[in-house]
PDB file of N, CA and C in Angstrom:
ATOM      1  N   UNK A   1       8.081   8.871  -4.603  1.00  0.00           N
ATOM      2  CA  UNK A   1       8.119   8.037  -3.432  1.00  0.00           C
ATOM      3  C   UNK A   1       7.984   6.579  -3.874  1.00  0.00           C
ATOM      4  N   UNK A   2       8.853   5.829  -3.392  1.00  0.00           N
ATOM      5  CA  UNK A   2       8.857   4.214  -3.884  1.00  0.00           C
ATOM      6  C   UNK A   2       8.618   3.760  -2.478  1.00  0.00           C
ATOM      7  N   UNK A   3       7.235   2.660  -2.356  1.00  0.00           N
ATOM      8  CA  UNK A   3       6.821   1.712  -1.489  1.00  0.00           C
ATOM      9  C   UNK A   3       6.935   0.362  -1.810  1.00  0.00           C
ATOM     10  N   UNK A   4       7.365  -0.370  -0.556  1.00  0.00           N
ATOM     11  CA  UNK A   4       7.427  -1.760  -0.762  1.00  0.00           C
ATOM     12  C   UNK A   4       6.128  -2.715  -0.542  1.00  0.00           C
ATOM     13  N   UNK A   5       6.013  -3.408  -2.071  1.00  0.00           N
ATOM     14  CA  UNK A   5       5.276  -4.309  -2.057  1.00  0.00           C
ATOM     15  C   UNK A   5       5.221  -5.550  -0.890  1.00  0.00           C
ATOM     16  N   UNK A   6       3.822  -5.813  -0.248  1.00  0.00           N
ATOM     17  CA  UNK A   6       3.832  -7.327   0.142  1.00  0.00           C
ATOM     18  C   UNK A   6       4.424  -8.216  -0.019  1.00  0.00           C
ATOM     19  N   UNK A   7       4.962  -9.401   0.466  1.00  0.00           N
ATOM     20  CA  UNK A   7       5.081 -10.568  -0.725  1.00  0.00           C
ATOM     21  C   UNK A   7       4.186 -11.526  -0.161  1.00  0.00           C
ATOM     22  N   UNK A   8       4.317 -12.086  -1.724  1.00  0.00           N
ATOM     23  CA  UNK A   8       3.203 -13.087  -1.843  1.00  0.00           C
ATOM     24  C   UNK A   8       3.967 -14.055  -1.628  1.00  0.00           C
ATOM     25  N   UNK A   9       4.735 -14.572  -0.996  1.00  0.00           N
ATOM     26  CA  UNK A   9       5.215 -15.759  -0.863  1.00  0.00           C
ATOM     27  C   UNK A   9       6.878 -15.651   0.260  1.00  0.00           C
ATOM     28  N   UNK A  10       6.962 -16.296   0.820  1.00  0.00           N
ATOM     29  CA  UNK A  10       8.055 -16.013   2.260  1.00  0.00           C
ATOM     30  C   UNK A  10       9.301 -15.681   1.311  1.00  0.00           C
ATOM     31  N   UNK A  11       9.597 -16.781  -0.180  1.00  0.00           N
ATOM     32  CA  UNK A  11      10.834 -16.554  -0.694  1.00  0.00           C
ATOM     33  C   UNK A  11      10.399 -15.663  -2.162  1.00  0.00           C
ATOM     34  N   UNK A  12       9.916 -14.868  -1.599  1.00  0.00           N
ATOM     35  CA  UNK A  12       9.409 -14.585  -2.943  1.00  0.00           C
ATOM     36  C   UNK A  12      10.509 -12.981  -3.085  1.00  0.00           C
ATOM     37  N   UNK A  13      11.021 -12.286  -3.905  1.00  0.00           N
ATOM     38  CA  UNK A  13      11.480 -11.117  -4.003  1.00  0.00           C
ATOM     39  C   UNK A  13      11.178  -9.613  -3.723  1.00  0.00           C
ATOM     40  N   UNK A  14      11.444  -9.256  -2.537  1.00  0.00           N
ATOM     41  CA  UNK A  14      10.621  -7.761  -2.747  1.00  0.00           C
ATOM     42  C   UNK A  14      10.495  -7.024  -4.015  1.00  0.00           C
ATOM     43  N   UNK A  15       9.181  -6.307  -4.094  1.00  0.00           N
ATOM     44  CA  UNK A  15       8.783  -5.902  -5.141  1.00  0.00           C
ATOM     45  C   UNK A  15       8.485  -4.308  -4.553  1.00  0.00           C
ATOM     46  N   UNK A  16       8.787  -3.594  -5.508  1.00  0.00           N
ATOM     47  CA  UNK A  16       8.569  -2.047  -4.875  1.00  0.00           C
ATOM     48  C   UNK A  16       7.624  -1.377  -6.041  1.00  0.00           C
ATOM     49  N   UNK A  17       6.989  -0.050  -6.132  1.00  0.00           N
ATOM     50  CA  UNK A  17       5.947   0.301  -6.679  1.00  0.00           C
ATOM     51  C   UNK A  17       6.318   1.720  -6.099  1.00  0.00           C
ATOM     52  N   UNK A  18       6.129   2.877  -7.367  1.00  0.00           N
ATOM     53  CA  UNK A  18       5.945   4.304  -7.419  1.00  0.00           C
ATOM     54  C   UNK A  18       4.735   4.700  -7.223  1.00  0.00           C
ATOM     55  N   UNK A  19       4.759   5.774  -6.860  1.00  0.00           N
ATOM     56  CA  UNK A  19       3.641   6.343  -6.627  1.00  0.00           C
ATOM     57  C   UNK A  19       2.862   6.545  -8.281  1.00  0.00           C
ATOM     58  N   UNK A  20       3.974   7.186  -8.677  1.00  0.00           N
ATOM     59  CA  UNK A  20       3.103   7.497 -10.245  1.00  0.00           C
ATOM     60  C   UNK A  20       2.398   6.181 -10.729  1.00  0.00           C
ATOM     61  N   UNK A  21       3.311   4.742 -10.819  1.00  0.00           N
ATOM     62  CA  UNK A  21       2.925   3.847 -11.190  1.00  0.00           C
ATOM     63  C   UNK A  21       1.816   3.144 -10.411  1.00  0.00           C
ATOM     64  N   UNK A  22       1.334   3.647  -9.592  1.00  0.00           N
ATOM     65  CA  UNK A  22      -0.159   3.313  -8.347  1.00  0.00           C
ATOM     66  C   UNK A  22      -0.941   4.354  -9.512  1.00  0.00           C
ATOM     67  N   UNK A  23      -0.785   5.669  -9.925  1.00  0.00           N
ATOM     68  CA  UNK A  23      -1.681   6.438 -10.174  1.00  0.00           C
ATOM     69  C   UNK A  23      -2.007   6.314 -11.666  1.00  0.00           C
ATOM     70  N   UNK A  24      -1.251   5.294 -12.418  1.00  0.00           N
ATOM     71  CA  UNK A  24      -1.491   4.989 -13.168  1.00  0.00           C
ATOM     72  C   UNK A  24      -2.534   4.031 -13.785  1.00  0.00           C
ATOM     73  N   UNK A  25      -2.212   2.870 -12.853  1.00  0.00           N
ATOM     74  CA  UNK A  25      -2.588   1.826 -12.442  1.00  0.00           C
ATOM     75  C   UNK A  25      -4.367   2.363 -12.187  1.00  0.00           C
ATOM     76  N   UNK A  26      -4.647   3.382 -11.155  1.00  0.00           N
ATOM     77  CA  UNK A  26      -5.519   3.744 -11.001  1.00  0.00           C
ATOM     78  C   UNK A  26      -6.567   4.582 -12.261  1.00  0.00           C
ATOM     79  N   UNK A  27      -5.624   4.954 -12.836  1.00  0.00           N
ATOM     80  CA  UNK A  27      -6.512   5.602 -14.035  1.00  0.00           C
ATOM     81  C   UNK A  27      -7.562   4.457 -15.089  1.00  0.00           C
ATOM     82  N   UNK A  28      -6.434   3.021 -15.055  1.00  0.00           N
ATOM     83  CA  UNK A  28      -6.503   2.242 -15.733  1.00  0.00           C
ATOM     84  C   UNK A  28      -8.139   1.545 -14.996  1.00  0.00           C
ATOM     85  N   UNK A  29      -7.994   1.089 -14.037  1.00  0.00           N
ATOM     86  CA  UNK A  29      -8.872   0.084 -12.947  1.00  0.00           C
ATOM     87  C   UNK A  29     -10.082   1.141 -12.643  1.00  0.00           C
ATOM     88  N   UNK A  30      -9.688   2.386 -12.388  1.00  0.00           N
ATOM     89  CA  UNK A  30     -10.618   3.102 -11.091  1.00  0.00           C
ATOM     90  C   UNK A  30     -10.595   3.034  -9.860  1.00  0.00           C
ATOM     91  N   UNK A  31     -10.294   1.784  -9.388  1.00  0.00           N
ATOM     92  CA  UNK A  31     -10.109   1.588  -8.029  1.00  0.00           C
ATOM     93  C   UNK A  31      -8.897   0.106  -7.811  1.00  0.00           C
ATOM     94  N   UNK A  32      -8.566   0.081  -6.701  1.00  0.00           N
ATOM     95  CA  UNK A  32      -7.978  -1.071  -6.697  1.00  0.00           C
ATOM     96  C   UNK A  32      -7.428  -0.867  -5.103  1.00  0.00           C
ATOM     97  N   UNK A  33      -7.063  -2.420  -4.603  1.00  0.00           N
ATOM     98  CA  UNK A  33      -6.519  -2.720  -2.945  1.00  0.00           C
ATOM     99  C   UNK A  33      -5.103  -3.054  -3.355  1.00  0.00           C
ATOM    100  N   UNK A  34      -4.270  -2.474  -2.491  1.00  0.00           N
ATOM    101  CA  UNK A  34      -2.735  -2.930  -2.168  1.00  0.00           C
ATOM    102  C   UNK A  34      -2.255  -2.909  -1.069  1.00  0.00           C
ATOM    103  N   UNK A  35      -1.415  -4.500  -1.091  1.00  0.00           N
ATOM    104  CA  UNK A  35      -1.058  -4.631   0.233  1.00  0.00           C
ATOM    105  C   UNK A  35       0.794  -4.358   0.401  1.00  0.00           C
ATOM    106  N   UNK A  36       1.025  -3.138   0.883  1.00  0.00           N
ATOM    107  CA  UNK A  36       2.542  -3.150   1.359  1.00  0.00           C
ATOM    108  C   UNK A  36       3.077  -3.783   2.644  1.00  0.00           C
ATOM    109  N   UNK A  37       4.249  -3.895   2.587  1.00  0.00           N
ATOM    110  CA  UNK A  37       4.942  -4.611   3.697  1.00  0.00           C
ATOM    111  C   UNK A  37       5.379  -3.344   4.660  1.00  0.00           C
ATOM    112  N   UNK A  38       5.257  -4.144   5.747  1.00  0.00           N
ATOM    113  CA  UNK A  38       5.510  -3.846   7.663  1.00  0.00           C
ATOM    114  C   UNK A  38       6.848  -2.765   7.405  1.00  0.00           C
ATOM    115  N   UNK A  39       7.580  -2.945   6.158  1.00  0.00           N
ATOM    116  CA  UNK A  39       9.078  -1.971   6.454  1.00  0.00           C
ATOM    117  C   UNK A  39       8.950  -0.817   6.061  1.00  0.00           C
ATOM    118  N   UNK A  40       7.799  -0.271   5.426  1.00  0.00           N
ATOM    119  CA  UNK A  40       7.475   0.877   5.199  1.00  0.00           C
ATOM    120  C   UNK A  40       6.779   1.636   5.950  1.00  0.00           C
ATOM    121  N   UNK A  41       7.380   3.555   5.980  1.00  0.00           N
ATOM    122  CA  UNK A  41       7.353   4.088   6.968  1.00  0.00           C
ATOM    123  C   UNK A  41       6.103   4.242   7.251  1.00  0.00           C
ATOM    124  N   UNK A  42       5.054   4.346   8.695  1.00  0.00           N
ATOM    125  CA  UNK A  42       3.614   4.813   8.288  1.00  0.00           C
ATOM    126  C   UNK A  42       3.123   6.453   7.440  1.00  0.00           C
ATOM    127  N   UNK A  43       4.733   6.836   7.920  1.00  0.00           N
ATOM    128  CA  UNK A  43       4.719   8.714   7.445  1.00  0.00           C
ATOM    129  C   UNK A  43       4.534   8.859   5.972  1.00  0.00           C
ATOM    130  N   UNK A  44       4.793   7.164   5.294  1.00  0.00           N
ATOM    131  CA  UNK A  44       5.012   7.562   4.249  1.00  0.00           C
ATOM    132  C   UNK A  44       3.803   6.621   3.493  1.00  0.00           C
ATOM    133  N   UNK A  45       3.044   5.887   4.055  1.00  0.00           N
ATOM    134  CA  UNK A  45       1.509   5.474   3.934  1.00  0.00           C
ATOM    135  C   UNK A  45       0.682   6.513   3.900  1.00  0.00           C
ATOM    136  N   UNK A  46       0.602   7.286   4.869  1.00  0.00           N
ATOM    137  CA  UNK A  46      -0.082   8.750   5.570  1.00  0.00           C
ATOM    138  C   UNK A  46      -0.249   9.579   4.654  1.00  0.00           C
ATOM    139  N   UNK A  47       1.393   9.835   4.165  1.00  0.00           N
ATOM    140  CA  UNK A  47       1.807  10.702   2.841  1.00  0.00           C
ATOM    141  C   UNK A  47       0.680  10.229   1.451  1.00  0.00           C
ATOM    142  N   UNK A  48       0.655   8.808   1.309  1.00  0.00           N
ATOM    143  CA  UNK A  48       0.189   8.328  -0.029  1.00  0.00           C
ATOM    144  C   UNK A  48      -1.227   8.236   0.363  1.00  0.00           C
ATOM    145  N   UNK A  49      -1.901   8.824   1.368  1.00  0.00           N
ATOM    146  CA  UNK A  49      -3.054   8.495   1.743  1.00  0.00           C
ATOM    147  C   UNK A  49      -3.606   9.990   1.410  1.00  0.00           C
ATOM    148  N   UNK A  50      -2.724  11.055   1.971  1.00  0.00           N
ATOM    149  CA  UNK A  50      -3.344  12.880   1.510  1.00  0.00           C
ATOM    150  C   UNK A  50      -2.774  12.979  -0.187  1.00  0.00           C
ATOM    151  N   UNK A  51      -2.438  12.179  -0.664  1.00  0.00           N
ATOM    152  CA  UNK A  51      -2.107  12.431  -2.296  1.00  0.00           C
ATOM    153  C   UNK A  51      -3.009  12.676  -2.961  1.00  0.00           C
ATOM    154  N   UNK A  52      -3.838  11.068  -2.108  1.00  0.00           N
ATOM    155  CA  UNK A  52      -4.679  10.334  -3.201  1.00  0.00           C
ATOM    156  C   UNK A  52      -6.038  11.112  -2.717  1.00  0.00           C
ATOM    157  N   UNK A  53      -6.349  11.199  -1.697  1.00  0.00           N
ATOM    158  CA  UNK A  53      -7.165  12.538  -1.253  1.00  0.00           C
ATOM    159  C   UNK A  53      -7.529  13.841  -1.613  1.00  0.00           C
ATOM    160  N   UNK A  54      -6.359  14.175  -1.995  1.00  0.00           N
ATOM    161  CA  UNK A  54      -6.338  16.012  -2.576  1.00  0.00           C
ATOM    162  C   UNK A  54      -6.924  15.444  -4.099  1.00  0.00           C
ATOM    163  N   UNK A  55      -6.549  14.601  -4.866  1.00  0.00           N
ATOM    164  CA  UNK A  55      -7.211  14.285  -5.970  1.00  0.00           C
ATOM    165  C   UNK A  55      -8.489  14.033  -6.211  1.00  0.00           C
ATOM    166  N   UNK A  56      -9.077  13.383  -4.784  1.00  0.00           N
ATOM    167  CA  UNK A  56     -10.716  13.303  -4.522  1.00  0.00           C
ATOM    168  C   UNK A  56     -10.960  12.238  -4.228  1.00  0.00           C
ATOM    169  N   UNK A  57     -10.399  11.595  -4.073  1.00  0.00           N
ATOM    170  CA  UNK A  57     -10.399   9.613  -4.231  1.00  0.00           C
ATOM    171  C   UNK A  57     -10.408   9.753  -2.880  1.00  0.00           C
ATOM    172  N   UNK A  58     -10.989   8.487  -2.480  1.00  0.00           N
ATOM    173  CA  UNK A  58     -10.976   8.321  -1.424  1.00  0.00           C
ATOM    174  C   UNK A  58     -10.404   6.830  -0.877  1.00  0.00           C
ATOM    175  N   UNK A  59      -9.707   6.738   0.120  1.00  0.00           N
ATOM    176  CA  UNK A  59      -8.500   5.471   0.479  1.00  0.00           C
ATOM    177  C   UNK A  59      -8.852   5.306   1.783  1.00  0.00           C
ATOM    178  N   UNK A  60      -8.646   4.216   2.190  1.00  0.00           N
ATOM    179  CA  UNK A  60      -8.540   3.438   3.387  1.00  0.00           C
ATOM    180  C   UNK A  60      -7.234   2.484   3.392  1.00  0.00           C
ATOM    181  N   UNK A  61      -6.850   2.979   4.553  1.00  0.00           N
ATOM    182  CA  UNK A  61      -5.150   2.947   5.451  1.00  0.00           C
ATOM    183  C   UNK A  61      -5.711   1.513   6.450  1.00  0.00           C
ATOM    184  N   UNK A  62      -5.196   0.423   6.448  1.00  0.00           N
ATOM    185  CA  UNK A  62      -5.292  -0.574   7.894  1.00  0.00           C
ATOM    186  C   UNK A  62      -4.561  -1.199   8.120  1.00  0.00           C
ATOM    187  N   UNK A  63      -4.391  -1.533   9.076  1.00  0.00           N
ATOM    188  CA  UNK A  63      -3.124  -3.034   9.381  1.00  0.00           C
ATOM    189  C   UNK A  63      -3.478  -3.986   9.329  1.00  0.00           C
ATOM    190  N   UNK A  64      -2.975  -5.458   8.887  1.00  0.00           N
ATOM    191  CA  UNK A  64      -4.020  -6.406   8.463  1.00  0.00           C
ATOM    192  C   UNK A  64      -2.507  -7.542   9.322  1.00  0.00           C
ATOM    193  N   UNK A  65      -3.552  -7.620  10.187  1.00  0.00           N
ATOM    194  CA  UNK A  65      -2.463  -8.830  11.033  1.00  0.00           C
ATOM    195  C   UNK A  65      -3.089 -10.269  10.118  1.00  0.00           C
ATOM    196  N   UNK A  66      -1.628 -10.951  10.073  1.00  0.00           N
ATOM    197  CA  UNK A  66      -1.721 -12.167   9.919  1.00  0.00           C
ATOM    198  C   UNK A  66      -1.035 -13.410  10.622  1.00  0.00           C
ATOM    199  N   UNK A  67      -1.151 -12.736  11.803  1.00  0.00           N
ATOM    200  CA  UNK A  67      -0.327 -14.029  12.648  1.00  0.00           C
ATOM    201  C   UNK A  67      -0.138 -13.816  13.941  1.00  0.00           C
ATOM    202  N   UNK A  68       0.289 -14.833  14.844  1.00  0.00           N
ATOM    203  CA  UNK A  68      -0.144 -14.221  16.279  1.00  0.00           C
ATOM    204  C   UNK A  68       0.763 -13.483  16.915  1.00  0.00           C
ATOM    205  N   UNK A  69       2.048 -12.978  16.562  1.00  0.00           N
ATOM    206  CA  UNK A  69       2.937 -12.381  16.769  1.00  0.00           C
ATOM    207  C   UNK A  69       2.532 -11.115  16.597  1.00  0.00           C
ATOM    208  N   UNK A  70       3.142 -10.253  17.275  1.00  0.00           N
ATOM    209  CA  UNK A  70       3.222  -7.896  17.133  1.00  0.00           C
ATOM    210  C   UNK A  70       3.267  -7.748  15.381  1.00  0.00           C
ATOM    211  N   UNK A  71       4.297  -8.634  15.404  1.00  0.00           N
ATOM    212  CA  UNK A  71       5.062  -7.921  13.805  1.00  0.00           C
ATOM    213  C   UNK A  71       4.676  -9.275  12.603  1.00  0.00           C
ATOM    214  N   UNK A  72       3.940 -10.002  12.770  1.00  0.00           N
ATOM    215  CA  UNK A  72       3.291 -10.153  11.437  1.00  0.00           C
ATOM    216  C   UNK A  72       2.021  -9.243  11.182  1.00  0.00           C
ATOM    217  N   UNK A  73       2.126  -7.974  10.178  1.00  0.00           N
ATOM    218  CA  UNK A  73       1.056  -7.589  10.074  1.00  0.00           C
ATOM    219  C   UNK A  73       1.194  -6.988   8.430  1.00  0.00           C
ATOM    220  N   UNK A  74       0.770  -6.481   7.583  1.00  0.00           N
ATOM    221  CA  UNK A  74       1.077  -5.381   6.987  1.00  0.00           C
ATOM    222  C   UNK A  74      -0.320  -4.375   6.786  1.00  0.00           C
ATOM    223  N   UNK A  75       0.230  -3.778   5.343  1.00  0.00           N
ATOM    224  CA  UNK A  75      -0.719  -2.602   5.627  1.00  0.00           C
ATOM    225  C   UNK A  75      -1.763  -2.958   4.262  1.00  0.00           C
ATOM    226  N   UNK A  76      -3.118  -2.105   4.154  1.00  0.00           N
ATOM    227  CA  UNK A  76      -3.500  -2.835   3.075  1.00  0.00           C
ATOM    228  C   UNK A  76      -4.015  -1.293   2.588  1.00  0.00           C
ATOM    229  N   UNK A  77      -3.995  -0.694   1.771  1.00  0.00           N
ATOM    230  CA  UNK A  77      -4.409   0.689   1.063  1.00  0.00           C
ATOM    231  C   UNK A  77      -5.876   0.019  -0.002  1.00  0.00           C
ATOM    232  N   UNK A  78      -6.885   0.507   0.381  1.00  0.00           N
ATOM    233  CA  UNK A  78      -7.599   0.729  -0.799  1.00  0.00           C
ATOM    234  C   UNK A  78      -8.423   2.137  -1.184  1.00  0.00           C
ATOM    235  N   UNK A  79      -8.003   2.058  -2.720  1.00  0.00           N
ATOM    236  CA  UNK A  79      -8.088   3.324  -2.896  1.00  0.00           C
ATOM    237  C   UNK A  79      -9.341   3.126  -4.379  1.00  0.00           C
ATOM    238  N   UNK A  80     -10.713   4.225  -3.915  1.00  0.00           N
ATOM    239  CA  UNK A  80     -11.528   4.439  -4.869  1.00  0.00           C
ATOM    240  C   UNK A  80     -11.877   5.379  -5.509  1.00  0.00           C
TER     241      UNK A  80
END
């Protein structure tokens, strides 16, 4: 499953991220926060949320508005 990265900047390039390469990442850190962008499905947040679960870890799923509009928001995963 490939999720789209945040961006850090309005012109900045979408950046996308594997799942394996999150679980990697995680082996490395132990824990760590990521923020994906609004175009990704929630089915497929949800999905990366019982992954990381069945493994034992435990994650937190939120929407993190940043603006006064519906649709500036994204999502922020942290996973310990």
């Amino acid at each position: 499953m490939t999720l789209k990265l945040a961006k850090q900047d309005k012109d900045a390039k979408q950046k996308s991220v594997k799942l394996e390469d999150i679980a990697k990442d995680l082996e490395k850190n132990g824990q760590k926060i990521f923020y994906f962008d609004q175009d990704n499905a929630h089915k497929d947040l949800v999905s990366l949320v019982d992954y990381f679960e069945e493994k034992g870890l435990s994650v937190y799923l939120r929407e993190v508005k940043f603006g006064l509009d519906e649709n500036d928001y994204m999502y922020e995963v942290h996973i310990l």
